[in-house]
Protein backbone atom coordinates (compact mmCIF):
# COMPACT_ATOMS: atom_id res chain seq x y z
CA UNK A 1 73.90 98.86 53.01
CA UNK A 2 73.67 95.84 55.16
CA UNK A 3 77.16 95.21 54.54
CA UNK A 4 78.48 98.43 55.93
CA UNK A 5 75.90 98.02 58.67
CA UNK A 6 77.29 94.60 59.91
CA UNK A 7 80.86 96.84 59.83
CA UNK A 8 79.54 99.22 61.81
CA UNK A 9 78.02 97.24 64.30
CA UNK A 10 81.25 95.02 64.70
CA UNK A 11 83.61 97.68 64.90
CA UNK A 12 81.28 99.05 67.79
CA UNK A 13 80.71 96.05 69.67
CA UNK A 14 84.81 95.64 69.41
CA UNK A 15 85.06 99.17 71.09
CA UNK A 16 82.72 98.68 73.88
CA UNK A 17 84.80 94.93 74.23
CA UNK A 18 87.99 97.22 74.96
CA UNK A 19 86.64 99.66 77.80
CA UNK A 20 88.52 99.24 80.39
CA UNK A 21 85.68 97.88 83.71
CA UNK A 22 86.43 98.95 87.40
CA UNK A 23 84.03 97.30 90.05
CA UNK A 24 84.66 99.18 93.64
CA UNK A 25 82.35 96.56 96.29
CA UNK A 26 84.22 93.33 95.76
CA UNK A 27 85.25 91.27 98.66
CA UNK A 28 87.58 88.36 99.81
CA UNK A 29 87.23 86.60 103.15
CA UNK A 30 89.98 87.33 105.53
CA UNK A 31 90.74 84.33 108.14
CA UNK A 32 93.14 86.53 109.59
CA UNK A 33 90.99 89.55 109.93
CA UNK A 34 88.12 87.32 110.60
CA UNK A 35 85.89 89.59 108.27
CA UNK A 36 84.89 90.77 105.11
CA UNK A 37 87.16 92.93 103.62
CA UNK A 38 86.25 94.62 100.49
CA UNK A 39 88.82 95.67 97.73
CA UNK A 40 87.89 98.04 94.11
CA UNK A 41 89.65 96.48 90.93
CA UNK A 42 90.24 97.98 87.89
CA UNK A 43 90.71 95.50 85.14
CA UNK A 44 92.27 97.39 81.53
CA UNK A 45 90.76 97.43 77.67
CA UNK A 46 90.89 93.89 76.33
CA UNK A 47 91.05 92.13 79.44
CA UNK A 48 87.92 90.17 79.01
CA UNK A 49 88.99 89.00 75.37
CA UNK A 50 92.66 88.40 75.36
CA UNK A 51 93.98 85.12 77.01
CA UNK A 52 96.92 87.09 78.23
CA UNK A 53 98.75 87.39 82.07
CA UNK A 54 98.70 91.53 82.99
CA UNK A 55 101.15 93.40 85.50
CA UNK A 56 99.16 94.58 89.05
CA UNK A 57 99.97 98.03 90.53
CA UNK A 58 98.65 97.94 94.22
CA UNK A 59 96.55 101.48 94.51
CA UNK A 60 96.44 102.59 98.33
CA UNK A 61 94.01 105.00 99.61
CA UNK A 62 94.69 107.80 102.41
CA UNK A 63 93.24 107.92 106.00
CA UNK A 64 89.87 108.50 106.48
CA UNK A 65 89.08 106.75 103.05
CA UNK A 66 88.40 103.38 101.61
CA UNK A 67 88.67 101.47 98.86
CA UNK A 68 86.60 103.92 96.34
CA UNK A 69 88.70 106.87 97.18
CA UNK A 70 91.05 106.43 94.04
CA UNK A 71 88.06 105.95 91.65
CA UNK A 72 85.68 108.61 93.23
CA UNK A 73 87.96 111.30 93.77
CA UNK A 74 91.20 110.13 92.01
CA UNK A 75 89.97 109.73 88.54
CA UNK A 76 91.87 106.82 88.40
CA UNK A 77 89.79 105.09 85.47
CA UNK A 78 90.07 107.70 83.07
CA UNK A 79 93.82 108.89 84.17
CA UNK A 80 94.85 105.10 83.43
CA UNK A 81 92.80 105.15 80.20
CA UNK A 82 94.31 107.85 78.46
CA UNK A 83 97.87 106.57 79.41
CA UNK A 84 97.23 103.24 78.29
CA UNK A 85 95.57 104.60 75.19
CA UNK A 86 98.73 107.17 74.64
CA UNK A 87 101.30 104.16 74.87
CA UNK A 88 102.86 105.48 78.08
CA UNK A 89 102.36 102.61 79.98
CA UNK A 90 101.31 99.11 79.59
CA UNK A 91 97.67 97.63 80.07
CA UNK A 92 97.69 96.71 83.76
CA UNK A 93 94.93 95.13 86.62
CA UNK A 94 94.82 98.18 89.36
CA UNK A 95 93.41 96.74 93.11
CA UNK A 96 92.44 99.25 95.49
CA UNK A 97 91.57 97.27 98.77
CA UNK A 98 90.04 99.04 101.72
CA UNK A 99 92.60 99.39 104.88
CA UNK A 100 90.44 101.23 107.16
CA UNK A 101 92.70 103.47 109.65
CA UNK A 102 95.50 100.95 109.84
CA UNK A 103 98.75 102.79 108.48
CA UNK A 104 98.85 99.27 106.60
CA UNK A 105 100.46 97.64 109.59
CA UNK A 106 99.79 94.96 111.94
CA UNK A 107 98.28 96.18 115.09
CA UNK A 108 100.90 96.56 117.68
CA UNK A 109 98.92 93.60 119.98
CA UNK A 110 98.59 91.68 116.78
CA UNK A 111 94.55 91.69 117.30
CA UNK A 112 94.44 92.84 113.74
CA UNK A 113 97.33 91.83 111.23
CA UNK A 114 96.23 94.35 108.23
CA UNK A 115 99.80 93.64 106.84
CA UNK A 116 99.63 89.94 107.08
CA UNK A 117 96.50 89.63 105.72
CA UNK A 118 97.61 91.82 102.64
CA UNK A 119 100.68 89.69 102.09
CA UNK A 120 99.11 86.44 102.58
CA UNK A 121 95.26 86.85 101.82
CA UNK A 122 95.33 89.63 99.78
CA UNK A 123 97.66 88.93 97.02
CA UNK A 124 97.53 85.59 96.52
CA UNK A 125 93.79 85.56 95.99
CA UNK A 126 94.00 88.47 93.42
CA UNK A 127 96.94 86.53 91.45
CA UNK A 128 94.74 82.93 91.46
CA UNK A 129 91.16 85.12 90.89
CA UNK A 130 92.63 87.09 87.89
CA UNK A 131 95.05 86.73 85.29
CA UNK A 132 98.44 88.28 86.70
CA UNK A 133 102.05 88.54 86.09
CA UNK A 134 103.62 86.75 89.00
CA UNK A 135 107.16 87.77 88.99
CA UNK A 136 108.18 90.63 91.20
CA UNK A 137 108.75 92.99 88.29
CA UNK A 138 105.49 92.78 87.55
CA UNK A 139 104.01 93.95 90.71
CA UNK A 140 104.00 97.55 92.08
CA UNK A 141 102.48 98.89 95.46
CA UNK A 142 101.64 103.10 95.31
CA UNK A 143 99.81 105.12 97.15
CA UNK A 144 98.91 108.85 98.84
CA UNK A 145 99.40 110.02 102.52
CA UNK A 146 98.41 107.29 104.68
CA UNK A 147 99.02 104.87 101.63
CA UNK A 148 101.99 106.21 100.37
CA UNK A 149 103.28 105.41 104.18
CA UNK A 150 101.78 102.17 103.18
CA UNK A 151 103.59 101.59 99.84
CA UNK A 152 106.96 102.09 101.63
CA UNK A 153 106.70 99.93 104.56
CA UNK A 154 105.49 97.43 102.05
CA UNK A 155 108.41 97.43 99.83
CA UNK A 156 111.12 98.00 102.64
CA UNK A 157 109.13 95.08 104.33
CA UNK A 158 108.86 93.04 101.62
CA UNK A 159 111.70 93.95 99.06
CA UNK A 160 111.16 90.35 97.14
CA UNK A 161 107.51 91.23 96.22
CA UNK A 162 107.11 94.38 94.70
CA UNK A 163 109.61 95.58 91.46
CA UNK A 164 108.52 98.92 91.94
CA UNK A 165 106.99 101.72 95.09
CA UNK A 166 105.30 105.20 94.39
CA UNK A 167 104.81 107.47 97.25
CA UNK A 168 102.32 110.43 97.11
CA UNK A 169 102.47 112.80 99.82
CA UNK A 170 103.62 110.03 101.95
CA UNK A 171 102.45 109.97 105.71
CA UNK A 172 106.36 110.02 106.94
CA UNK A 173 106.52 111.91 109.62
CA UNK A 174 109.84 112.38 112.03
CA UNK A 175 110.30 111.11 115.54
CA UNK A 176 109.92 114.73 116.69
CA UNK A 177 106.61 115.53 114.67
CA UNK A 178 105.38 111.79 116.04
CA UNK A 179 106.28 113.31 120.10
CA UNK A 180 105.20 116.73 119.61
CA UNK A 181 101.92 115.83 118.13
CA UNK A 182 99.33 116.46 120.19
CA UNK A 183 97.37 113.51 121.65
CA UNK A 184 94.12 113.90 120.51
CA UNK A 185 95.42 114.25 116.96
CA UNK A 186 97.82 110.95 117.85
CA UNK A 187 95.08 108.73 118.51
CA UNK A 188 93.15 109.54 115.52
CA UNK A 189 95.90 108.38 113.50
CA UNK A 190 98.00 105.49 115.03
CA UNK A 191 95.21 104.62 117.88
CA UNK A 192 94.44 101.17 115.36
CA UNK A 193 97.78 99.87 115.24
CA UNK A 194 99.90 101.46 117.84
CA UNK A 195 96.95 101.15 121.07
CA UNK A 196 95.35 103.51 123.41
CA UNK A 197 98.93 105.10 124.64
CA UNK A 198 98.23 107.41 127.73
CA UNK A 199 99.78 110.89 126.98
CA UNK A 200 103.03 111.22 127.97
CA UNK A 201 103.80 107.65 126.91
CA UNK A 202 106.76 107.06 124.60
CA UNK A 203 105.80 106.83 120.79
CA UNK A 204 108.76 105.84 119.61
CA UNK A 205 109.13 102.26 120.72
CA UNK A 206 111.04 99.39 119.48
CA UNK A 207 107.23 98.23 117.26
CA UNK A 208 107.55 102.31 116.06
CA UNK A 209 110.73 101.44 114.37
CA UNK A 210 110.38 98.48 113.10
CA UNK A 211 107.30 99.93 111.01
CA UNK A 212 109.16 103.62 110.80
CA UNK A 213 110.07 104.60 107.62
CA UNK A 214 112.83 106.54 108.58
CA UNK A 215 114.44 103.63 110.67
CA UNK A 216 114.03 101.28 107.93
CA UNK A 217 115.52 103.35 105.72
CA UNK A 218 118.95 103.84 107.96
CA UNK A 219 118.83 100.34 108.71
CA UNK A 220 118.15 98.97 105.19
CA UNK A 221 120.94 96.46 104.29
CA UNK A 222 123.39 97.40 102.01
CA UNK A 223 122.34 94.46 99.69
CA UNK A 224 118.62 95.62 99.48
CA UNK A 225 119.39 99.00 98.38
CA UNK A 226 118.37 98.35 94.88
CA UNK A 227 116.32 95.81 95.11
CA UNK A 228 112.81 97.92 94.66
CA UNK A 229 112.56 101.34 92.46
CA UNK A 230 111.27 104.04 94.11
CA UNK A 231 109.89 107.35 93.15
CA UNK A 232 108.52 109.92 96.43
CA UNK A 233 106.54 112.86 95.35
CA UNK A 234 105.61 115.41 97.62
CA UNK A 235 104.10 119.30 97.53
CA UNK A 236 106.06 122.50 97.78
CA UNK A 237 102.53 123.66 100.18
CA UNK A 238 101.98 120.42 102.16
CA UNK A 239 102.56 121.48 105.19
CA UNK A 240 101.73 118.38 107.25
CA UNK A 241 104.09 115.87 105.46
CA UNK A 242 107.06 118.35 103.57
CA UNK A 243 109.60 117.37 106.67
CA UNK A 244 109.12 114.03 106.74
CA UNK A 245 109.07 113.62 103.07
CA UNK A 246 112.62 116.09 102.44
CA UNK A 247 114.30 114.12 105.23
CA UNK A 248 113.86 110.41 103.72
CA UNK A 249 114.73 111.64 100.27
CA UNK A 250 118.38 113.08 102.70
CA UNK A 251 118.41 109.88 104.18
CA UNK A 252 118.48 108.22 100.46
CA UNK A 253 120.51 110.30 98.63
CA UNK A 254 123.31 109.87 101.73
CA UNK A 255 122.85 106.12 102.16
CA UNK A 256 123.08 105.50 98.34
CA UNK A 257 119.54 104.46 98.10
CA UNK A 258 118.31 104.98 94.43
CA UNK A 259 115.45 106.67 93.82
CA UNK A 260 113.32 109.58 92.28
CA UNK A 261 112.27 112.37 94.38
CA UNK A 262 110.07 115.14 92.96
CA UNK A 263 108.57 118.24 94.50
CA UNK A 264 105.28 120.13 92.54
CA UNK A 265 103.55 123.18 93.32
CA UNK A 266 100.55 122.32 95.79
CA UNK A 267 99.24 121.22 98.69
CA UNK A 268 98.35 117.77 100.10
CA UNK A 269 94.98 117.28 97.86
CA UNK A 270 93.13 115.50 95.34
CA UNK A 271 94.27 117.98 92.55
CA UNK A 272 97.62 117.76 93.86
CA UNK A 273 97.55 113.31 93.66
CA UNK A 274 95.52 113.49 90.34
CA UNK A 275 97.91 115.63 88.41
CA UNK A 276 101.09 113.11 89.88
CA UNK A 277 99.47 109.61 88.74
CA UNK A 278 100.71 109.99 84.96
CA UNK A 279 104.19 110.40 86.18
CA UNK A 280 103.91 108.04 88.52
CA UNK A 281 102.28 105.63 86.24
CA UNK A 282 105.20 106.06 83.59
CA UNK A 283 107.57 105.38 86.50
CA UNK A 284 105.89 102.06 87.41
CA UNK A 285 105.61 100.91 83.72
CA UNK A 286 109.62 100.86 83.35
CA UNK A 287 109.50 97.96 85.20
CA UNK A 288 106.49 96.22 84.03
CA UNK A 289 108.23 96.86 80.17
């Protein structure tokens, strides 16, 4: 009897040693951003006892949320559970950082460098403070609205970094939506990183395009056309982002631009995002495997 009881007590203490851990207050001291800035991590089932190097999927939140948006009202632990514990996709390290209401860019007056600081603070403190896979193909930036925006820049940006981009109800919107929207509504959004424009300004300056989607896209050189795999996923019922969203897929199927474009039943909302991770997830593992 105390045989089998030993058993039983290993073979529990090994289960509770593979639970995957998330921790959503963690922080890393930005020079650039002089501040703070705090980041959620999910780290997969046998992290803690294996020796070995994981893949990282960057996780971006939407506006108006922070870095516990994906855990809180995403599901993300349990969604990434199951398709770990399925075989669907790979064990992987999942940050979440906080961006505030930056679009992911650098302020237009360059008072607050939110992309620098992810390229050059960010990452290389999560790849020295954890055990990562360091090669490109190993790293993957995703994200919904405001972080699916996010996600893109960051891989038409920075095409050498990331082996993979997934784009949830991205925040693309076209140079018409971006003039006809009312000012009010503009500020709320870009005020961060584009300034206090007075209304009747012009949006669509040369700092506009060089962090517009749709530019970049049109602009992308030839050679860099398959140099990140990307997968855009957008609702049938989302009314604010549809446009934006059906013209870049045009703009990629014309230019040649590989890619996966997919459009569900729904809206732009939490259901909507948490039903799209698996697929999503899948998509991002083909390059980690």
């Amino acid at each position: 009897m105390r045989f089998l009881w030993l058993i039983g007590l290993f073979f529990s203490l090994s289960g509770l040693a593979q639970e995957s851990k998330v921790f959503d207050d963690l922080t890393i001291r930005s020079t650039l951003l002089k501040k703070d800035k705090k980041f959620a991590l999910y780290l997969p089932p046998g992290y803690e006892t294996s020796q070995r190097s994981y893949p990282v999927l960057y996780l971006l939140h939407g506006g108006g949320d922070d870095q516990t948006a994906w855990l809180q009202s995403g599901n993300m632990q349990a969604i990434v559970d199951k398709e770990i514990k399925e075989g669907r996709i790979p064990p992987m390290i999942v940050v979440m950082p906080d961006a505030e209401m930056t679009f992911y860019m650098n302020n237009v007056a360059g008072k607050y460098p939110y992309e620098d600081f992810f390229m050059k603070e960010l990452i290389p403190f999560i790849e020295k403070t954890y055990r990562c896979r360091a090669e490109k193909r190993f790293r993957a930036v995703a994200g919904l609205s405001m972080g699916g925006f996010g996600s893109l820049l960051y891989a038409m940006h920075h095409p050498d970094l990331f082996g993979s981009c997934v784009a949830l109800s991205a925040g693309v919107r076209t140079d018409q939506q971006i003039r006809e929207m009312p000012h009010s509504e503009y500020l709320r959004r870009y005020r961060s990183t584009m300034g206090e424009l007075k209304e009747g300004d012009n949006r669509i300056t040369d700092y506009w395009n060089q962090n517009s989607i749709l530019y970049l896209v049109q602009k992308m050189p030839e050679a860099q056309k398959k140099a990140v795999r990307f997968y855009l996923d957008c609702g049938d019922d989302d009314l604010l982002l549809y446009k934006g969203n059906s013209e870049l897929h045009t703009l990629m199927r014309d230019l040649a631009i590989p890619h996966e474009y997919r459009v569900r039943n729904g809206g732009h909302t939490w259901e909507y995002w948490r039903t799209g991770l698996p697929d999503a997830l899948h998509f991002i593992s083909q390059s980690f495997q």
